[in-house]
C-alpha atoms as a PDB file:
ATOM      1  CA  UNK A   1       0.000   0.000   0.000  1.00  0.00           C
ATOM      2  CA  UNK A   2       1.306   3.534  -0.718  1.00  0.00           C
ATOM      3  CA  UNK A   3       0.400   6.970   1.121  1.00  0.00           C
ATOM      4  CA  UNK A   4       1.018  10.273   0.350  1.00  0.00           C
ATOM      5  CA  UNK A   5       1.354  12.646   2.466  1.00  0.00           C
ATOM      6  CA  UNK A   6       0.117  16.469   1.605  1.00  0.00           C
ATOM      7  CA  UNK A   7       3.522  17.549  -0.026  1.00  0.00           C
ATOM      8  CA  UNK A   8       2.710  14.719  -2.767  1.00  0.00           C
ATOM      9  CA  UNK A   9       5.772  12.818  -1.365  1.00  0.00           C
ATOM     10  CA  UNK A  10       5.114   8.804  -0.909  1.00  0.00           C
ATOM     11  CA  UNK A  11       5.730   7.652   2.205  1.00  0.00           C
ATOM     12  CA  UNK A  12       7.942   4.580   2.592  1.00  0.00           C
ATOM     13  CA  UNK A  13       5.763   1.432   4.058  1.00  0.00           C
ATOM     14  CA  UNK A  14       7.629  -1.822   4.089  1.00  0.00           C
ATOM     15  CA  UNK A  15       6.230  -5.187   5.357  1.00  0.00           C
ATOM     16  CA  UNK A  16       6.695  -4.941   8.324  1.00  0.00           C
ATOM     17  CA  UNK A  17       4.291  -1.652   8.310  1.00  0.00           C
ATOM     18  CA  UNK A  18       2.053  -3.179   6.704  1.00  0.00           C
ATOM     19  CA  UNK A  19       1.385  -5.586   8.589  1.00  0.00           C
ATOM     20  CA  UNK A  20       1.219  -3.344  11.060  1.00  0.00           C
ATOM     21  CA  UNK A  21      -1.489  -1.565   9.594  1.00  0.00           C
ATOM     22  CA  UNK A  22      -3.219  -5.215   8.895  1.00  0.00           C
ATOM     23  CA  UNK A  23      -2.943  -5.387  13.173  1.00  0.00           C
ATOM     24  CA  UNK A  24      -0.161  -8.284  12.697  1.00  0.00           C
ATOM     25  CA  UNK A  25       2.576  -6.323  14.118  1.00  0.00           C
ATOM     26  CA  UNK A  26       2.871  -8.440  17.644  1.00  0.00           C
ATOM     27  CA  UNK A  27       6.611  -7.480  17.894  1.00  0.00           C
ATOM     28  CA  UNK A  28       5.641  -5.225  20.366  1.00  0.00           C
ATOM     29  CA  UNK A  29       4.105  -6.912  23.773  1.00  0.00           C
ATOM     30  CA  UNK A  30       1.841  -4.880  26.058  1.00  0.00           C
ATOM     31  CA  UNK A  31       2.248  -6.162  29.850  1.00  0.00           C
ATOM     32  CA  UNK A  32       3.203  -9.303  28.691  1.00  0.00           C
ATOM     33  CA  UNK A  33      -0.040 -10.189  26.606  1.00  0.00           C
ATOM     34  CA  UNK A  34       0.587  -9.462  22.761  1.00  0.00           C
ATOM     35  CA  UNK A  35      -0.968  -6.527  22.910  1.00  0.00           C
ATOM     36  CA  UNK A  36      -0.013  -3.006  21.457  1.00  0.00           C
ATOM     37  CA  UNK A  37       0.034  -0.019  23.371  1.00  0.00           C
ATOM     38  CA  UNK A  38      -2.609   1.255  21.242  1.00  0.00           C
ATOM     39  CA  UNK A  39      -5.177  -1.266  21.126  1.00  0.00           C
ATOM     40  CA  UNK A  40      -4.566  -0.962  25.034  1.00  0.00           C
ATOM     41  CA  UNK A  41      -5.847   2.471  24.848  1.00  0.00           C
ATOM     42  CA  UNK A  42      -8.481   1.913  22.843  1.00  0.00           C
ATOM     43  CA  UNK A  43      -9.638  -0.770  24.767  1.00  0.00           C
ATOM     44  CA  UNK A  44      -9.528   1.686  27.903  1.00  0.00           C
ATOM     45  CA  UNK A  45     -11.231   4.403  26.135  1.00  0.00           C
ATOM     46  CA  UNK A  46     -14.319   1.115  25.249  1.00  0.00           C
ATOM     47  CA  UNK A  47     -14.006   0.542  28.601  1.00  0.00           C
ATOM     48  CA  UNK A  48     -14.555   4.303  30.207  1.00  0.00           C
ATOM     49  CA  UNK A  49     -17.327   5.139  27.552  1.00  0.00           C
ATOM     50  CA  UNK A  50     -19.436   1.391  28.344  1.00  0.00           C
ATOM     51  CA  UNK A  51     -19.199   3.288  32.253  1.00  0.00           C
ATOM     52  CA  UNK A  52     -19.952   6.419  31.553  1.00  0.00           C
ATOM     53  CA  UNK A  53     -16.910   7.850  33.117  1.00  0.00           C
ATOM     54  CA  UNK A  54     -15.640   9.731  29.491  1.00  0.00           C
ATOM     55  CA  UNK A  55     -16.180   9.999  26.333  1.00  0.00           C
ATOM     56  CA  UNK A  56     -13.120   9.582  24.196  1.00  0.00           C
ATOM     57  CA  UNK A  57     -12.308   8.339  20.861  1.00  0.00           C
ATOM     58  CA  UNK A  58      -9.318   7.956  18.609  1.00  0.00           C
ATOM     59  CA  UNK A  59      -9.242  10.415  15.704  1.00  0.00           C
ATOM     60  CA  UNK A  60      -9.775   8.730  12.377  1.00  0.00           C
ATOM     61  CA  UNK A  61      -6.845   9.640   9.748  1.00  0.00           C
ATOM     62  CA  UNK A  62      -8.340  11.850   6.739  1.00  0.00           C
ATOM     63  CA  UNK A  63      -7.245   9.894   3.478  1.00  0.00           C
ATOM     64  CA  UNK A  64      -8.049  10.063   0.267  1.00  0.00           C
ATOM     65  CA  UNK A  65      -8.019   6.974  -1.527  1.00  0.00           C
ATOM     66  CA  UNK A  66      -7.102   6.766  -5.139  1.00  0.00           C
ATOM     67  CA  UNK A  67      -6.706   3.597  -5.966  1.00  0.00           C
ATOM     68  CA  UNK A  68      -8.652   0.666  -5.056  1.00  0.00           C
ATOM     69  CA  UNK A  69      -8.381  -3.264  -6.076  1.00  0.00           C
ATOM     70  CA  UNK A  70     -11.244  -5.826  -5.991  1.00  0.00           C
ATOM     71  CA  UNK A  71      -9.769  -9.229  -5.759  1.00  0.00           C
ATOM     72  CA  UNK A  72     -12.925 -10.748  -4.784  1.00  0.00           C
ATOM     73  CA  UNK A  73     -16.527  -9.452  -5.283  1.00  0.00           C
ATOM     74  CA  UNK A  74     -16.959  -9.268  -1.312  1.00  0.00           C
ATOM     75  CA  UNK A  75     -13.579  -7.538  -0.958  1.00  0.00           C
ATOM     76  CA  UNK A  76     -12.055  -4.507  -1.782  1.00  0.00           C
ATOM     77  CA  UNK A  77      -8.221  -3.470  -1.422  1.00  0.00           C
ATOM     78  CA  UNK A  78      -6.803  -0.134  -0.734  1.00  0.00           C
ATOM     79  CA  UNK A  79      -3.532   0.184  -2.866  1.00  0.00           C
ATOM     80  CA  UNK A  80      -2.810   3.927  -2.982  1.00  0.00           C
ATOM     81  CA  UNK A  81      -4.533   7.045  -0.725  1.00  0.00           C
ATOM     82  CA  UNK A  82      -3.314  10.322   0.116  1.00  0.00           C
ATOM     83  CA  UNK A  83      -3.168  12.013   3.473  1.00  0.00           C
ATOM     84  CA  UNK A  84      -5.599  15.023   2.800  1.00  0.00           C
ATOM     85  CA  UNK A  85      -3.729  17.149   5.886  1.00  0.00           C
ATOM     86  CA  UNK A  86      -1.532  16.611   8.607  1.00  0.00           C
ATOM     87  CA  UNK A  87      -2.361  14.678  11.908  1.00  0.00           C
ATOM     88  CA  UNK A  88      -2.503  16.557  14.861  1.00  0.00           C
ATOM     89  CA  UNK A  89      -2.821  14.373  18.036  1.00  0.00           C
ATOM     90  CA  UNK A  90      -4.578  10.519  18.171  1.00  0.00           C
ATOM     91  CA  UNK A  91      -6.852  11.175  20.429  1.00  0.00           C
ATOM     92  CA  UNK A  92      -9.730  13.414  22.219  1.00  0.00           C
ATOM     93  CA  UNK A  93     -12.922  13.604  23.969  1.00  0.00           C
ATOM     94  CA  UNK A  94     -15.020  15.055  27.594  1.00  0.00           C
ATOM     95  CA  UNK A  95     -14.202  13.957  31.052  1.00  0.00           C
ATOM     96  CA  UNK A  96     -15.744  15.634  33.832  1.00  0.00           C
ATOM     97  CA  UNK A  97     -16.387  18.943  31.779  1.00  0.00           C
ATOM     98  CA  UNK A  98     -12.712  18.965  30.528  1.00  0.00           C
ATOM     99  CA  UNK A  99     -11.715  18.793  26.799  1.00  0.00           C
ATOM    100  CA  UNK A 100      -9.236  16.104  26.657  1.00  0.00           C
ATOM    101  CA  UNK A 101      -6.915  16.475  24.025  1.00  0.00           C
ATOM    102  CA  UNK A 102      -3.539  13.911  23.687  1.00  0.00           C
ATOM    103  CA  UNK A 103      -1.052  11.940  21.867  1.00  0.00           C
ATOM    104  CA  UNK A 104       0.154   8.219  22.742  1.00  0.00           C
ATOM    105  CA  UNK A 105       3.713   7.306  21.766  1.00  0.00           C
ATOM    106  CA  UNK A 106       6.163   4.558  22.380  1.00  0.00           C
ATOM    107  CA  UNK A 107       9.814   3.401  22.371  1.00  0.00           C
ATOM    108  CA  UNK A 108      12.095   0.691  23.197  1.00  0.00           C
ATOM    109  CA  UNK A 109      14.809   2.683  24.408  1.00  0.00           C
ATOM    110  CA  UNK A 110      15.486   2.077  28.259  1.00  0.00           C
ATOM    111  CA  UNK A 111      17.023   5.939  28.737  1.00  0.00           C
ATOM    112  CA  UNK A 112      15.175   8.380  27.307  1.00  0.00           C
ATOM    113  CA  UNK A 113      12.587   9.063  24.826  1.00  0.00           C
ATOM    114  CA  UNK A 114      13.325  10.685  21.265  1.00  0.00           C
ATOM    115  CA  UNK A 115      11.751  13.990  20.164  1.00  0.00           C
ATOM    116  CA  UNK A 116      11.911  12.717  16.904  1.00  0.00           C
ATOM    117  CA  UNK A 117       8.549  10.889  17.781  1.00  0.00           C
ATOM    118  CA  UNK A 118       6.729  14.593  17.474  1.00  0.00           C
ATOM    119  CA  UNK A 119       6.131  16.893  14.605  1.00  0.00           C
ATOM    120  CA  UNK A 120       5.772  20.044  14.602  1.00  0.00           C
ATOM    121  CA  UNK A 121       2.448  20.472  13.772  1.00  0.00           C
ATOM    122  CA  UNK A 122       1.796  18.230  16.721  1.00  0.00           C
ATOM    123  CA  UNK A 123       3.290  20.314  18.676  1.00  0.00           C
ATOM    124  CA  UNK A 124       1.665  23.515  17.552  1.00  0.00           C
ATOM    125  CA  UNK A 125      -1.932  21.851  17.737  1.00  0.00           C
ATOM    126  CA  UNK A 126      -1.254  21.103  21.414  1.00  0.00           C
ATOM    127  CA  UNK A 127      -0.546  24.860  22.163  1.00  0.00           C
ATOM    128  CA  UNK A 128      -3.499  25.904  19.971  1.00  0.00           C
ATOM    129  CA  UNK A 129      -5.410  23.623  22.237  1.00  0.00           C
ATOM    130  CA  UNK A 130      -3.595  24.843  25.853  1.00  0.00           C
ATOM    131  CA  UNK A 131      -4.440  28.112  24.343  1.00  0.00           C
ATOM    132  CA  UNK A 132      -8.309  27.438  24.971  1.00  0.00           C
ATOM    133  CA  UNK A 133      -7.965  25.767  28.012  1.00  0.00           C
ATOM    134  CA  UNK A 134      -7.950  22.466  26.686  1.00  0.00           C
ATOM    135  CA  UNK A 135      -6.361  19.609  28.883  1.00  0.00           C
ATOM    136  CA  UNK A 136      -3.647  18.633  26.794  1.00  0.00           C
ATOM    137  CA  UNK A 137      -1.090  15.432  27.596  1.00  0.00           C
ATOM    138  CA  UNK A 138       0.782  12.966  26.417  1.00  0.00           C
ATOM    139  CA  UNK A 139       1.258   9.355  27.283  1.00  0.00           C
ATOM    140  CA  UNK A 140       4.774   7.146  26.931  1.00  0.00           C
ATOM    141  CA  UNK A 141       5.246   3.766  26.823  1.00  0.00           C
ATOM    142  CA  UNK A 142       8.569   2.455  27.568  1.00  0.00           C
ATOM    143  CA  UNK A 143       8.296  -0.659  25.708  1.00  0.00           C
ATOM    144  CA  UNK A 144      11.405  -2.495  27.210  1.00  0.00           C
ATOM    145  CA  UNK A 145      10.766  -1.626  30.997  1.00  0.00           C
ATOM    146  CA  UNK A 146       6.964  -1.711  30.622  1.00  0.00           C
ATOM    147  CA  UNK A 147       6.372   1.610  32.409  1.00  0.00           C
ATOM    148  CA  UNK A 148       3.876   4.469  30.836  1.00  0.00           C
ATOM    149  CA  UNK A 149       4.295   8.542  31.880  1.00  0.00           C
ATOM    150  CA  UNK A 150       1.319  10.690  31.809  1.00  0.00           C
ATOM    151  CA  UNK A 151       3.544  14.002  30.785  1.00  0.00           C
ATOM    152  CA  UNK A 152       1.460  17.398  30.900  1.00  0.00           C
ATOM    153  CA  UNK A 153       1.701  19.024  27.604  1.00  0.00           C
ATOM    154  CA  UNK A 154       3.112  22.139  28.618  1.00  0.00           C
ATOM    155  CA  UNK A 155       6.195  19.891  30.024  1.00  0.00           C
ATOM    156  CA  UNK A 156       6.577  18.507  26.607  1.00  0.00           C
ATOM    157  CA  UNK A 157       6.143  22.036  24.258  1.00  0.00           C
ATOM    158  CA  UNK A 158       8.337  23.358  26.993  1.00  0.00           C
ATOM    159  CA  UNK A 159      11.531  21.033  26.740  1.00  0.00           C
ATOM    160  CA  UNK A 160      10.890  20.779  22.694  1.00  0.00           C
ATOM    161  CA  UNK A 161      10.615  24.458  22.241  1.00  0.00           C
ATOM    162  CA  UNK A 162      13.489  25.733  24.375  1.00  0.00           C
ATOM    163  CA  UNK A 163      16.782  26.487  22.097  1.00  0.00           C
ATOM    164  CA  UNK A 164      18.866  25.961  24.995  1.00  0.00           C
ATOM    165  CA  UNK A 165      18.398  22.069  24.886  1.00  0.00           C
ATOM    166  CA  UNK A 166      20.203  20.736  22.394  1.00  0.00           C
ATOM    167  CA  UNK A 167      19.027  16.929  23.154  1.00  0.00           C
ATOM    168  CA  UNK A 168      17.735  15.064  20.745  1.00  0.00           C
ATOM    169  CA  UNK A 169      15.586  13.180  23.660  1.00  0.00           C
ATOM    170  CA  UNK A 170      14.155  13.439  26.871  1.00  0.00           C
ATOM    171  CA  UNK A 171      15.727  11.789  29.445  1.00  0.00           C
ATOM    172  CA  UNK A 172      13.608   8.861  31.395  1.00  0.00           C
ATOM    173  CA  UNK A 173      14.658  11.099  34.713  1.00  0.00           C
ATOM    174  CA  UNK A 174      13.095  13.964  33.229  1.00  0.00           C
ATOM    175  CA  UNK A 175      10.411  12.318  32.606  1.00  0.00           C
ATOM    176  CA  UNK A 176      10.495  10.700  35.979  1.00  0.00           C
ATOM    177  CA  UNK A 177      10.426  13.914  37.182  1.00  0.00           C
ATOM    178  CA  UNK A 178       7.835  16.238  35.583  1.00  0.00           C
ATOM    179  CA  UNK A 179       5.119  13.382  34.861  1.00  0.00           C
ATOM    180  CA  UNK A 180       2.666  10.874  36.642  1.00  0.00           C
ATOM    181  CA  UNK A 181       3.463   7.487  36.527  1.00  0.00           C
ATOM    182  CA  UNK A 182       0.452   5.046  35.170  1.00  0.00           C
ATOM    183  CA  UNK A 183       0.275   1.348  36.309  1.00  0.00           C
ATOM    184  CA  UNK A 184      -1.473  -0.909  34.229  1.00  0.00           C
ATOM    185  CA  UNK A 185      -4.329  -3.107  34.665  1.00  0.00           C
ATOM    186  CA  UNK A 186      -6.760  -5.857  33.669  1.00  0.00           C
ATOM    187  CA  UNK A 187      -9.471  -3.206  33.041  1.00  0.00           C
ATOM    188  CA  UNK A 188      -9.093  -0.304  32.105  1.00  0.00           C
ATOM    189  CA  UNK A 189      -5.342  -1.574  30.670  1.00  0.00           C
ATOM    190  CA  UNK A 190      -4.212   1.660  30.885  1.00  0.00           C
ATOM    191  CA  UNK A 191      -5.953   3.689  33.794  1.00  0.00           C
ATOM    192  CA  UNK A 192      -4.790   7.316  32.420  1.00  0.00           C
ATOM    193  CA  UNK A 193      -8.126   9.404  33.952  1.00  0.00           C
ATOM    194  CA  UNK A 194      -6.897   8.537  37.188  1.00  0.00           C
ATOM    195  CA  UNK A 195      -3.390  10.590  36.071  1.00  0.00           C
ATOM    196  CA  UNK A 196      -5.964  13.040  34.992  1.00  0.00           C
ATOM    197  CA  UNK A 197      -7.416  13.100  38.401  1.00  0.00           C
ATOM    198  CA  UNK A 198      -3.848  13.611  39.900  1.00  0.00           C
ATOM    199  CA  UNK A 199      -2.768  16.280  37.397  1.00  0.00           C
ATOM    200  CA  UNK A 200      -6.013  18.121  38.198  1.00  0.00           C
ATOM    201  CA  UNK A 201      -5.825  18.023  41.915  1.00  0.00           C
ATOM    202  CA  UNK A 202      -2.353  19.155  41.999  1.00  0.00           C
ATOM    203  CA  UNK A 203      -3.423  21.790  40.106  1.00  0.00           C
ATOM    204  CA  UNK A 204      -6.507  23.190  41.799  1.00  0.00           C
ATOM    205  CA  UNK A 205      -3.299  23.212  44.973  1.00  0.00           C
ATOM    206  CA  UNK A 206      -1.341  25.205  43.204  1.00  0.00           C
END
């Protein structure tokens, strides 16, 4: 499958990402159970919507698909589809009269976390969103040591926007730091309103 993105350049999917796309990609393990970090959030988000606690939903990805093949008469494959814009963040939604606004990212590196896994658009829709008040976060999965960060968005903007740092990552005792540590669980897999909860009590003290 090819995608374009809105400069007209193709981006470069292998096997691997396709597969990936196809939800085969099990090279990453979530808590020990073959599960992506992802589909753990959206399994949370299921799981806080069928309780009523939130309402949040992953952002679907605006394509536009040119080219389509029908191997069988009850199938239809996507071979070629343009990105109509840029992505912002994955996900957003309501909780408790909040606008939730975040991104969900992951790495297998034990020390740090790369900045290369944000744009800058992403980056610039999270202060657009700050900007009106909007809760705005991001969660990190540490792959390898199977820990996940709620980091507050102004933490991130903060350490990617400041000239001074000349890192090309963020260290995992910044991170340590500055953000909320999430445990996960059988249900919700990843419990990230009750960082929410944390972040916003700490902040109605200060």
């Amino acid at each position: 499958m090819v995608f374009h993105y809105p400069n007209g350049h193709p981006s470069h999917y292998n096997e691997a990402s396709k597969q990936k796309m196809q939800g085969k990609d099990k090279s990453i393990n979530f808590a020990n159970r073959g599960m992506r970090f992802e589909d753990a959030i959206n399994q949370s988000n299921d799981y806080y919507r069928n309780h009523n606690l939130a309402v949040i939903h992953k952002k679907p990805i605006p394509l536009q698909i040119v080219k389509v093949d029908y191997p069988k008469r009850s199938a239809a494959v996507i071979r070629e589809a343009y990105f109509k814009e840029a992505s912002t963040t994955d996900y957003n939604g309501v909780y408790k009269g909040y606008y939730l606004d975040f991104e969900a990212k992951e790495t297998k590196n034990k020390t740090s976390f790369p900045l290369k896994n944000f744009h800058e658009h992403q980056i610039a829709h999270m202060e657009k969103c700050m900007e009106q008040d909007g809760l705005c976060f991001v969660l990190l999965w540490f792959s390898s040591l199977k820990r996940c960060f709620f980091l507050d968005s102004k933490q991130l903007v903060y350490y990617w926007r400041n000239k001074e740092n000349q890192k090309k990552s963020m260290p995992i005792t910044t991170i340590e730091k500055n953000a909320i540590e999430i445990q996960p669980k059988i249900a919700p897999r990843i419990p990230y309103l009750e960082a929410v909860d944390q972040y916003l009590q700490a902040k109605e003290k200060n």
